[in-house]
Protein backbone atom coordinates (compact mmCIF):
# COMPACT_ATOMS: atom_id res chain seq x y z
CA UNK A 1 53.48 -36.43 35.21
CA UNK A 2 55.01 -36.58 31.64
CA UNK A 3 54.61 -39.93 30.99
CA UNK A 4 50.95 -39.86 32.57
CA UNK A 5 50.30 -36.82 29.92
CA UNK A 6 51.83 -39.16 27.36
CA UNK A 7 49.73 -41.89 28.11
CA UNK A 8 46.43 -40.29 27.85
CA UNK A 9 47.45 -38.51 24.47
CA UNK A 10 47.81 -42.51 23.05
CA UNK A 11 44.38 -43.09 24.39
CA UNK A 12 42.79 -40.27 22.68
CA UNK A 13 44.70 -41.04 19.65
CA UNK A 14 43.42 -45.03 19.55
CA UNK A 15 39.75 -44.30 20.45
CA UNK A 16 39.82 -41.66 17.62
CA UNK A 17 40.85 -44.40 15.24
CA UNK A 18 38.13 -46.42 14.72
CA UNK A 19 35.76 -43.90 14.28
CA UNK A 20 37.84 -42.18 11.24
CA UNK A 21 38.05 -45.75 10.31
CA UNK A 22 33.90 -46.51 10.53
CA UNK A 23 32.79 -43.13 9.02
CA UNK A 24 34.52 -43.79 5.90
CA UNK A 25 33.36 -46.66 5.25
CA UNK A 26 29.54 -45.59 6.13
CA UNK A 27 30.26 -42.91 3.94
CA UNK A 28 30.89 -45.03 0.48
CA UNK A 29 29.96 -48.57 0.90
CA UNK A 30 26.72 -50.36 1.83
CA UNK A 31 26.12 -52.94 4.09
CA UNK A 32 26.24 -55.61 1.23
CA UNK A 33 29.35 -54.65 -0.22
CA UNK A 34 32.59 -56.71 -0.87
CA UNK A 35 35.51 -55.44 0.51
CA UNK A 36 38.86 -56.65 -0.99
CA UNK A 37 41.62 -55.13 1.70
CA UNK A 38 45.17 -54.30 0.19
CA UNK A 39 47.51 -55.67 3.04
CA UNK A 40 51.16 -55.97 2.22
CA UNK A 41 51.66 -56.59 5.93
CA UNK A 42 53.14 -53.55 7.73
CA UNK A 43 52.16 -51.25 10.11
CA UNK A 44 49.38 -49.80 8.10
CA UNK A 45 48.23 -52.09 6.16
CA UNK A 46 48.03 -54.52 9.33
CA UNK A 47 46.03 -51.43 11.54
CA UNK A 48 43.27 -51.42 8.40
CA UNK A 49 42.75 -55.31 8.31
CA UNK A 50 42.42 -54.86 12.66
CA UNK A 51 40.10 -52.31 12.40
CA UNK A 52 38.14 -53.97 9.94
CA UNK A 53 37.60 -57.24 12.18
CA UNK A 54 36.69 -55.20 14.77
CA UNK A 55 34.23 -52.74 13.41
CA UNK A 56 30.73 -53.08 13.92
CA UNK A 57 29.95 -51.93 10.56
CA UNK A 58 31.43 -54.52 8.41
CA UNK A 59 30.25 -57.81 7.54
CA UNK A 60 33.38 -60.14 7.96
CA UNK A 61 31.45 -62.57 5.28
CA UNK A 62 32.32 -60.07 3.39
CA UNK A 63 35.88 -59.28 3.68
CA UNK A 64 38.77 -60.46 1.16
CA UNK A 65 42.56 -59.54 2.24
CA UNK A 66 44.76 -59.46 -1.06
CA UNK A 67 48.42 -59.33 -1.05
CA UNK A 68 51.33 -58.46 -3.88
CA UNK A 69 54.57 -59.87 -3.60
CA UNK A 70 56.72 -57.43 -6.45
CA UNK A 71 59.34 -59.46 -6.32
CA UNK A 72 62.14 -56.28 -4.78
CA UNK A 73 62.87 -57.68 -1.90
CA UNK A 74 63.39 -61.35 -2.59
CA UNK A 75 62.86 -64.07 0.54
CA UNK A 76 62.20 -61.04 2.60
CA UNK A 77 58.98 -60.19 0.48
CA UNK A 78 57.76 -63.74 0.13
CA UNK A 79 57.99 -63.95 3.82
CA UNK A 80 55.84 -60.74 3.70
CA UNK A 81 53.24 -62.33 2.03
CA UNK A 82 53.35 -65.87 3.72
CA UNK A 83 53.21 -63.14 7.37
CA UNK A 84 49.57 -62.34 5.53
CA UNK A 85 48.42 -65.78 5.24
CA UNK A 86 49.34 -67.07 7.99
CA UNK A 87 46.88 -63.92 9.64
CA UNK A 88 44.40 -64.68 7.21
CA UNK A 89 44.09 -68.35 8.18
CA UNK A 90 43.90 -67.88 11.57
CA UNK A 91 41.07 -65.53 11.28
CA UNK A 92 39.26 -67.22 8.80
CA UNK A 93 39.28 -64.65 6.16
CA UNK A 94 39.78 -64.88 2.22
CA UNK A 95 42.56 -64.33 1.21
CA UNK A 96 43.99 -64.23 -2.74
CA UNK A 97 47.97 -63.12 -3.22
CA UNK A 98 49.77 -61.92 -6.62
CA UNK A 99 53.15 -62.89 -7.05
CA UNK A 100 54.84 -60.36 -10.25
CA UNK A 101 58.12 -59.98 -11.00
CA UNK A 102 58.14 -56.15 -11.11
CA UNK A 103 61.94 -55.23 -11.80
CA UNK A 104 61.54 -57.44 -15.13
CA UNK A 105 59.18 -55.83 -15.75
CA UNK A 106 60.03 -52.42 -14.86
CA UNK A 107 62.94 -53.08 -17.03
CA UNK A 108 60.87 -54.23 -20.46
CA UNK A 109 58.33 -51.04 -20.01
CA UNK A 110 61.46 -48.58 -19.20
CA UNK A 111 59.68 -47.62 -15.80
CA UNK A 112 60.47 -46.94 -12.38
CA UNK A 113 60.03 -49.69 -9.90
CA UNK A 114 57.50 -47.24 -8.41
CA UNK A 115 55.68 -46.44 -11.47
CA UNK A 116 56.26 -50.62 -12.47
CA UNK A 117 54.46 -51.93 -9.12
CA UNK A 118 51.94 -49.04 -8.64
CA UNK A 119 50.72 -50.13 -12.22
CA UNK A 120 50.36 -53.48 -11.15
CA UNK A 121 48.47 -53.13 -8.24
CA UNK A 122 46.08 -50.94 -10.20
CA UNK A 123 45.09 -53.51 -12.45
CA UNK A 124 44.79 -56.42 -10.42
CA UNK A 125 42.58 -54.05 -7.92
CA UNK A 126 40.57 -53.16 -10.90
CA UNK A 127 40.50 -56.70 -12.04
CA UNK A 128 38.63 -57.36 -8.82
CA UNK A 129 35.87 -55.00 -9.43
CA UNK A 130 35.48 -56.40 -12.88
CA UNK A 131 35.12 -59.86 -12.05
CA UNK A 132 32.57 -58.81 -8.89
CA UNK A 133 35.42 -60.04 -6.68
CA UNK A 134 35.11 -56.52 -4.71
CA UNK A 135 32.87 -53.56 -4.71
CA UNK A 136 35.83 -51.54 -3.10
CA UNK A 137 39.52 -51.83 -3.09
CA UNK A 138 40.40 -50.70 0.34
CA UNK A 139 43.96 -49.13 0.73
CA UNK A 140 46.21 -48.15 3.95
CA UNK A 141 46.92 -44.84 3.17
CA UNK A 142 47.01 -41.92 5.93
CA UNK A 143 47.31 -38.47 6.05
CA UNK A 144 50.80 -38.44 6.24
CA UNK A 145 51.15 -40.51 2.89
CA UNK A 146 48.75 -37.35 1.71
CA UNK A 147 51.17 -34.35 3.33
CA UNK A 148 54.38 -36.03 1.12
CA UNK A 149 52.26 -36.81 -1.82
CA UNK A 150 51.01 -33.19 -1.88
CA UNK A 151 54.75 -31.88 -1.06
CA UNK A 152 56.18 -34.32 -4.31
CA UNK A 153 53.26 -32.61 -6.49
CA UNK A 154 54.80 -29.29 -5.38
CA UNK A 155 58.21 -29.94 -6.16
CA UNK A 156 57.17 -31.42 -9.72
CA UNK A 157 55.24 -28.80 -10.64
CA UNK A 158 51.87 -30.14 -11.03
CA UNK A 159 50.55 -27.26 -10.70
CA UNK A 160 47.10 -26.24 -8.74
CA UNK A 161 45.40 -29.83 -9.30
CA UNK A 162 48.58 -31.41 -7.82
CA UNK A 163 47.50 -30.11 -4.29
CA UNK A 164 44.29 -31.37 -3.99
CA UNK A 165 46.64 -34.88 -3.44
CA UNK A 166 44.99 -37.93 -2.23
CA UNK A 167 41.19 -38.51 -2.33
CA UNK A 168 39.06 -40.35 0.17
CA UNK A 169 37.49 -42.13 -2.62
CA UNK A 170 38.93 -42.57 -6.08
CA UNK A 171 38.54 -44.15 -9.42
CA UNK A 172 35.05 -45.09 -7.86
CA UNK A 173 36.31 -47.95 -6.19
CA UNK A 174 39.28 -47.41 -4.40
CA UNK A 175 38.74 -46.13 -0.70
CA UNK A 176 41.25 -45.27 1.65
CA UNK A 177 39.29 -45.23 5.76
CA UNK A 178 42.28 -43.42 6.93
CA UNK A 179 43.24 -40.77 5.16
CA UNK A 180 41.84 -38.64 7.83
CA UNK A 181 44.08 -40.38 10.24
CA UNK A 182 47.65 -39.41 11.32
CA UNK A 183 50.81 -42.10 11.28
CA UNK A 184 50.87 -41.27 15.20
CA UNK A 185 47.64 -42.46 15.37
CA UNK A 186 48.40 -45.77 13.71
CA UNK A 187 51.68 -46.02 15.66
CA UNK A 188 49.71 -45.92 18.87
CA UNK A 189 47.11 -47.99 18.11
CA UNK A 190 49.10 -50.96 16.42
CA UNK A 191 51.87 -50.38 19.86
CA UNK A 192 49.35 -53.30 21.34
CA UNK A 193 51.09 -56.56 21.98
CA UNK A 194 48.43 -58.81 19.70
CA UNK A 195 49.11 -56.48 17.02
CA UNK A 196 51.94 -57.73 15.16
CA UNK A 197 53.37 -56.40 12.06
CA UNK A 198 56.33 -56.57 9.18
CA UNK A 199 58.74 -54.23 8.62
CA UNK A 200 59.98 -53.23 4.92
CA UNK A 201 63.52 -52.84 4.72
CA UNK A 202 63.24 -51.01 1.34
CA UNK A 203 61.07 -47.95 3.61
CA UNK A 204 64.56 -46.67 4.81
CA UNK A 205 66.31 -46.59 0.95
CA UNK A 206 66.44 -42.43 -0.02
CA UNK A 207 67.00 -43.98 -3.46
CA UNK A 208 63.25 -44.16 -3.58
CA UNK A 209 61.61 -40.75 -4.17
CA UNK A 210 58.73 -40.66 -1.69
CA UNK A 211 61.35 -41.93 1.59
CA UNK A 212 63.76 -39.38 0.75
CA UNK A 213 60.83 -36.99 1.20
CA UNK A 214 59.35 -38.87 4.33
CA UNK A 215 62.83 -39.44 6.17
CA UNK A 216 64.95 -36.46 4.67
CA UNK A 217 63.34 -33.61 2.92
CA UNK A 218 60.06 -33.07 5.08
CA UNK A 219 61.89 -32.94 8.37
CA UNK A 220 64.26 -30.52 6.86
CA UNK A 221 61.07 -28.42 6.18
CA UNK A 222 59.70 -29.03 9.93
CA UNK A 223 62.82 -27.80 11.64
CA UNK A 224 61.69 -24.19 10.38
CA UNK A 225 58.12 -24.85 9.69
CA UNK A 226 56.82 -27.13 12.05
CA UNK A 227 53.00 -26.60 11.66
CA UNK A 228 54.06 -27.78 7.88
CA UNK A 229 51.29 -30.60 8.23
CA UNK A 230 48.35 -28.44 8.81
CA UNK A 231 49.35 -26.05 6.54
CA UNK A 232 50.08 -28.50 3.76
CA UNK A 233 46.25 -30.06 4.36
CA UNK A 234 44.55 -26.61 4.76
CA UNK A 235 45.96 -25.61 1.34
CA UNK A 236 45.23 -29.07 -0.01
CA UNK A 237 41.44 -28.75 1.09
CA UNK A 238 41.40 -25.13 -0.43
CA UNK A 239 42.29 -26.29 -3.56
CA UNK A 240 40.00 -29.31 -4.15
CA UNK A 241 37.00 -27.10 -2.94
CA UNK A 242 37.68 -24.53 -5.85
CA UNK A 243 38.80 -27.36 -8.28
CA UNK A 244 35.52 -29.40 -7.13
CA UNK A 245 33.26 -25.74 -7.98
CA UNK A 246 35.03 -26.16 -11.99
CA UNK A 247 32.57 -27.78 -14.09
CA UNK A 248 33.76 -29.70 -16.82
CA UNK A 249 31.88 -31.53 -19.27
CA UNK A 250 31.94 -34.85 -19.50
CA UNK A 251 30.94 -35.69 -22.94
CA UNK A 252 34.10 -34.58 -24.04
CA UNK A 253 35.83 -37.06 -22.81
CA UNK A 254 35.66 -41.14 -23.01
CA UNK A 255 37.92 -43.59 -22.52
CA UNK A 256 38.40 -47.04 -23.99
CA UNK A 257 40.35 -50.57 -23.94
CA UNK A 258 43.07 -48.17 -26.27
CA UNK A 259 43.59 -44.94 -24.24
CA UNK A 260 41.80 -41.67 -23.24
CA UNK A 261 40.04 -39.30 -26.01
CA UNK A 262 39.64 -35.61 -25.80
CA UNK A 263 37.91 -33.41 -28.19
CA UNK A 264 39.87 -30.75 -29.69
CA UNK A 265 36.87 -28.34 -28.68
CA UNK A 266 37.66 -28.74 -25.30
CA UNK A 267 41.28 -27.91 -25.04
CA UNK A 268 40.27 -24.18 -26.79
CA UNK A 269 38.04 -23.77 -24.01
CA UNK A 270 39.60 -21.77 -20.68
CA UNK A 271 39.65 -25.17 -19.07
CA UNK A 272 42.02 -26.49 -21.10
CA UNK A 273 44.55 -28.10 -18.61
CA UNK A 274 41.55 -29.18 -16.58
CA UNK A 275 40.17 -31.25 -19.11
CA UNK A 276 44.14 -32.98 -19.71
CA UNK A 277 43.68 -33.64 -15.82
CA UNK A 278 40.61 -35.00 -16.22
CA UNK A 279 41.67 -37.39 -18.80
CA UNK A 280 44.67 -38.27 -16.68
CA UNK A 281 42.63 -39.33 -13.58
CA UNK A 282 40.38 -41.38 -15.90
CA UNK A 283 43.91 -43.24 -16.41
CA UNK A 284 44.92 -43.18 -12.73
CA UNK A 285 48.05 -41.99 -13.70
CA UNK A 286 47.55 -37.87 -13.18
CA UNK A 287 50.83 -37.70 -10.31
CA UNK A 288 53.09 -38.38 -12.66
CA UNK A 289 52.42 -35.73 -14.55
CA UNK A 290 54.14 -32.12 -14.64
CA UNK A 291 52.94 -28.60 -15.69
CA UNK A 292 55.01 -28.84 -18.84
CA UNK A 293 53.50 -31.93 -20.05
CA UNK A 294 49.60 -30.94 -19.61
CA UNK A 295 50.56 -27.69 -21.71
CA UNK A 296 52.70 -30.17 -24.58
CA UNK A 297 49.36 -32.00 -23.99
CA UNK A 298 47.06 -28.79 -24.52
CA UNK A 299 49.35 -27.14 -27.62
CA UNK A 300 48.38 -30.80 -29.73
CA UNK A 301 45.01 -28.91 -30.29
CA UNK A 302 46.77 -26.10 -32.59
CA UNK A 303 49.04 -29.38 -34.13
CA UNK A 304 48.77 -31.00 -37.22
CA UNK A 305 46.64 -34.18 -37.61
CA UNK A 306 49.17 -37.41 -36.73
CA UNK A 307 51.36 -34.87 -34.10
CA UNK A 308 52.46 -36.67 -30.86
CA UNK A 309 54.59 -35.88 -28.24
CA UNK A 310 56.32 -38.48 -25.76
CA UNK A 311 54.95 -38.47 -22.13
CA UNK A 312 55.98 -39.56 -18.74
CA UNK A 313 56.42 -43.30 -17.92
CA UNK A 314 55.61 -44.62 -21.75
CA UNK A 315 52.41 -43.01 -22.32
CA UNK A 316 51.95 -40.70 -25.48
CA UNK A 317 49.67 -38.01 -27.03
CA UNK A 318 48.61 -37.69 -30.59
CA UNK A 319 46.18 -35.94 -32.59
CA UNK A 320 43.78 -37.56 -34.39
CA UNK A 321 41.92 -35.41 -36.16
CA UNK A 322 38.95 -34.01 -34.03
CA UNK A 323 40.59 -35.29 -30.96
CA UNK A 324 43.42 -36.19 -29.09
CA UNK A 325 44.51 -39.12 -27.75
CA UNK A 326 46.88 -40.27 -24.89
CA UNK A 327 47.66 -43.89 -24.38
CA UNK A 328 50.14 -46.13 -22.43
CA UNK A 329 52.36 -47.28 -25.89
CA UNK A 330 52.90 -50.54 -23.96
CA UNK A 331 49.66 -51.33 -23.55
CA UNK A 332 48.44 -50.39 -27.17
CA UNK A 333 46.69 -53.71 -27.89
CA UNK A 334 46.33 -56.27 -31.36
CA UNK A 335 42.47 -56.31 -31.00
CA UNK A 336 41.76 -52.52 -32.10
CA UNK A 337 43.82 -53.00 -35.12
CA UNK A 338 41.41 -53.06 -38.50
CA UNK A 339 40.46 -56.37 -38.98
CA UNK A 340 38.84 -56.48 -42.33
CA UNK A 341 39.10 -59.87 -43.75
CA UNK A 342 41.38 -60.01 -46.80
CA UNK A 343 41.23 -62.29 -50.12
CA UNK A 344 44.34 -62.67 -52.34
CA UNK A 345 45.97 -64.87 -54.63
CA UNK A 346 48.66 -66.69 -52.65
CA UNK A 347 50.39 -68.11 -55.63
CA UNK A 348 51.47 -64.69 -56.90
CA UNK A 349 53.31 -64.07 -53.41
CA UNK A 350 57.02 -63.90 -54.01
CA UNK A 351 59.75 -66.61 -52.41
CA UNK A 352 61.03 -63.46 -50.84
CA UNK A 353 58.32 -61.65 -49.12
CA UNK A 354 58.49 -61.21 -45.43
CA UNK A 355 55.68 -60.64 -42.57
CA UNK A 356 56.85 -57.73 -40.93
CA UNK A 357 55.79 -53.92 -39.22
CA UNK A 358 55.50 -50.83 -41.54
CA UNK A 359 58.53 -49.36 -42.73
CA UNK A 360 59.61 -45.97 -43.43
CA UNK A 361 60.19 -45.64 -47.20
CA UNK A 362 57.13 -48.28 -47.83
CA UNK A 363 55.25 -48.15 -50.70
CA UNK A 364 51.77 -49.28 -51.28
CA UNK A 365 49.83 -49.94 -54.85
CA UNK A 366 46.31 -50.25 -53.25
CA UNK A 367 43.82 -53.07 -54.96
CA UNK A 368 42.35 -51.20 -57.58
CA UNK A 369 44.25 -47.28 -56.84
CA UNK A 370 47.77 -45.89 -57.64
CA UNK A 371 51.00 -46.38 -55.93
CA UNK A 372 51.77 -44.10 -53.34
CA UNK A 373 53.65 -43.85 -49.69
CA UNK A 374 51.97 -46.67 -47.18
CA UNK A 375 51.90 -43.52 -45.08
CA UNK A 376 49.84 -41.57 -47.55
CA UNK A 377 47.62 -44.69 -47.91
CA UNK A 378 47.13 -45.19 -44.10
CA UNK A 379 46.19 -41.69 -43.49
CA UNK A 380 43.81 -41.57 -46.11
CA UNK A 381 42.36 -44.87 -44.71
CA UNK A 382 42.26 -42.95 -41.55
CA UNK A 383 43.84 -45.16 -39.59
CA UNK A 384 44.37 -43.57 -36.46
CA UNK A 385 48.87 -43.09 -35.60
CA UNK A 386 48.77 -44.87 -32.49
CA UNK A 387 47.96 -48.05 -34.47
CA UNK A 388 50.06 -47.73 -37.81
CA UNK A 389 53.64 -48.63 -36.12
CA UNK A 390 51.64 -52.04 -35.35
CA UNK A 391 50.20 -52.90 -38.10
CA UNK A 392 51.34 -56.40 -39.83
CA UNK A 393 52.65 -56.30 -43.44
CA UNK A 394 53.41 -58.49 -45.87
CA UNK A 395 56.48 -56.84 -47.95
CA UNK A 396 58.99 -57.38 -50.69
CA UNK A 397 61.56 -55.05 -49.90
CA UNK A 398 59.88 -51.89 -49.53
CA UNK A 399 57.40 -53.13 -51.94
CA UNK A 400 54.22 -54.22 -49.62
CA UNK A 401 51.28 -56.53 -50.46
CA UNK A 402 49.25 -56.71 -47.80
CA UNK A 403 48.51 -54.91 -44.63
CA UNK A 404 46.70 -57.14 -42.71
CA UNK A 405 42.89 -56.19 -41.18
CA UNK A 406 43.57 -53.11 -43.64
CA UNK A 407 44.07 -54.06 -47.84
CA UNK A 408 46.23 -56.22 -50.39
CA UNK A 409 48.15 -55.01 -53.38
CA UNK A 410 46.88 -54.86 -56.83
CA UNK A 411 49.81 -57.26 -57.63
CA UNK A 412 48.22 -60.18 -55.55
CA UNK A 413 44.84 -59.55 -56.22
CA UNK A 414 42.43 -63.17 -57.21
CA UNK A 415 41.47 -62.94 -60.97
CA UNK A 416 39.88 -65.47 -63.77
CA UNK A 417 43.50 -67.72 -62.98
CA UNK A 418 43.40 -67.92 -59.43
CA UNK A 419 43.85 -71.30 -58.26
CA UNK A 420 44.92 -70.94 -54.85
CA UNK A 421 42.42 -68.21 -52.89
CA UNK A 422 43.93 -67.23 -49.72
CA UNK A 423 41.36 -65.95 -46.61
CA UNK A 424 43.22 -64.04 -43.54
CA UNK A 425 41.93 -61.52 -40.99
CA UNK A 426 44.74 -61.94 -38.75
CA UNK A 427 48.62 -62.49 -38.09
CA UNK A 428 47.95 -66.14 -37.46
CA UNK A 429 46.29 -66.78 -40.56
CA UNK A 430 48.68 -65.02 -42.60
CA UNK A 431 51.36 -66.87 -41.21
CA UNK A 432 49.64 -70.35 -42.16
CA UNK A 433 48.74 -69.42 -45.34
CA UNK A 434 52.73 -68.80 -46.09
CA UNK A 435 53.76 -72.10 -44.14
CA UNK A 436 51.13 -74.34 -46.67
């Protein structure tokens, strides 16, 4: 009789599947829209790309499986990814991998190897959207992935936006069509024998934040609270109902190709950590983010101009003079340095002079103005911190003679004698014009 009770409970859980699956879809995309499926090949992943072929509500024209390979788990990952492929093939569905080598680069950025590969996923997802590839980004996540993210946000202290945890729909494009479902669901309905899978062996490491919550710290928590799961999602739905009713406004906020802006006006408002969030989820990276650093964040506002403080995973915040500014330092980009185009006199440029970044103790005599700090000179350029530790120089010593994009010296200016007129707006051309 137990086994017959058993049985029926799997049927009700697979039948429920594809309709959790169907509605969310429905519920964001049209019938003309690209779907690019995230499918690393296990258990979840696999259930999404089977429910998708089999759902009467998606055009398999216009499906696209993609697949990273991060490189952790050597021959075993690869093998992962080939597992996907080979599916793919057989099916007759697009299919486009990325291979990166995320512990290098983990290692260059200072990161996690979560925090490394979660990045990387995010941009090449994104890069589909921007090159029409997708209209949606469809990932495997399920209500249990929600239950430990919301626990993790706890125990960080994110505070009261941390447990509103995983969204249906995010960033505008990324959908997840079973976050509504539970792992026992998935379980059941992948336990068919055409429905074949990969296992990661990195899933059982503790080492890794998120397991040692899923396998250790969560079942701790069950042993004396073992309606923990509805409870965790009941206060998670509480709280994004009365953080959805905050109204914030958007124009003080934007975001560009160098980082997120927020107006100082809006962090002397009540909703002053809201707006922080805000600005966070604009940079998809708002989880990895405690209390303490949204009120660091918040007390730039009352800072003076060029203040920064040092935030999680290599992003910063600085104030720049009506606003403030936070920005991955790794991503901080050549293009949005100045690039006025510069005219000197190449022939007064000492032997000695080096291309090189700002210095402190640098000292500037501006074309046609007084000596003073480069510092001094830069601010009253108002060139905005984030970009001064990147700006190019051409020194002697601590004397310097050009900042590229920016100004030259008095001392190299073209006059009446000029016979060699040098042109640069970049690094490149300075670099020629020394080598000639």
């Amino acid at each position: 009789m137990l086994l017959f009770f058993c049985y029926c409970d799997t049927i009700v859980l697979v039948k429920k599947l594809p309709d959790i699956f169907n509605t969310a879809v429905l519920s964001f995309c049209g019938a003309s829209d690209k779907l690019a499926l995230a499918v690393s090949g296990g258990m979840d992943s696999m259930c999404m790309l089977h429910l998708a072929l089999e759902s009467k509500v998606i055009d398999k024209k216009n499906l696209l499986v993609v697949s990273v390979d991060h490189q952790i788990r050597g021959q075993e990952s690869k093998n992962d990814l080939e597992f996907v492929k080979d599916f793919c093939a057989k099916k007759n569905i697009e299919f486009s991998p990325l291979s990166v080598n995320v512990p290098k680069l983990a290692k260059e950025k200072k990161q996690s190897l979560e925090l490394a590969a979660r990045e990387v996923r995010r941009d090449f997802f994104k890069k589909l959207v921007d090159n029409n590839k997708a209209n949606f980004v469809l990932l495997a996540h399920h209500s249990d992935d929600n239950i430990e993210s919301i626990c993790m946000n706890i125990f960080r202290g994110a505070g009261l936006n941390g447990l509103k945890g995983m969204q249906e729909l995010s960033n505008d494009f990324l959908l997840r069509p079973l976050l509504n479902a539970s792992k026992a669901q998935i379980t059941a309905y992948m336990s068919g024998s055409d429905r074949k899978f990969v296992e990661d062996s990195t899933n059982a490491d503790t080492n890794f934040t998120r397991n040692s919550f899923r396998l250790d710290i969560i079942p701790a928590i069950k042993k004396h609270y073992p309606s923990l799961d509805n409870a965790i999602l009941s206060l998670s739905k509480g709280a994004s109902e009365f953080l959805n009713s905050i109204k914030l406004d958007d124009s003080k906020i934007s975001i560009d190709s160098t980082g997120v802006k927020i107006k100082i006006e809006a962090l002397k408002d009540n909703l002053a950590n809201y707006y922080v969030l805000f600005a966070l989820e604009k940079l998809g990276v708002r989880q990895d983010f405690y209390r303490k650093n949204i009120d660091s964040v918040v007390a730039l506002a009352n800072a003076k101009n060029g203040t920064s403080v040092d935030l999680p995973n290599g992003f910063k915040a600085v104030k720049e003079y009506k606003e403030i500014v936070i920005f991955s330092v790794s991503k901080m980009v050549q293009q949005n340095l100045p690039t006025k185009k510069l005219y000197f006199d190449a022939d007064k440029i000492p032997k000695t002079a080096i291309i090189r970044n700002r210095q402190d103790g640098d000292i500037f005599t501006a074309f046609g103005g007084g000596t003073k700090k480069l510092k001094e000179f830069l601010i009253d350029k108002k060139i905005p911190v984030r970009f001064r530790d990147n700006l190019i120089c051409l020194a002697d010593g601590k004397n310097v003679l050009l900042v590229v994009g920016v100004e030259i010296s008095e001392s190299i200016k073209c006059d009446a004698s000029t016979k060699n007129k040098a042109t640069i707006s970049t690094q490149e051309d300075l670099e020629k014009c020394l080598t000639l």
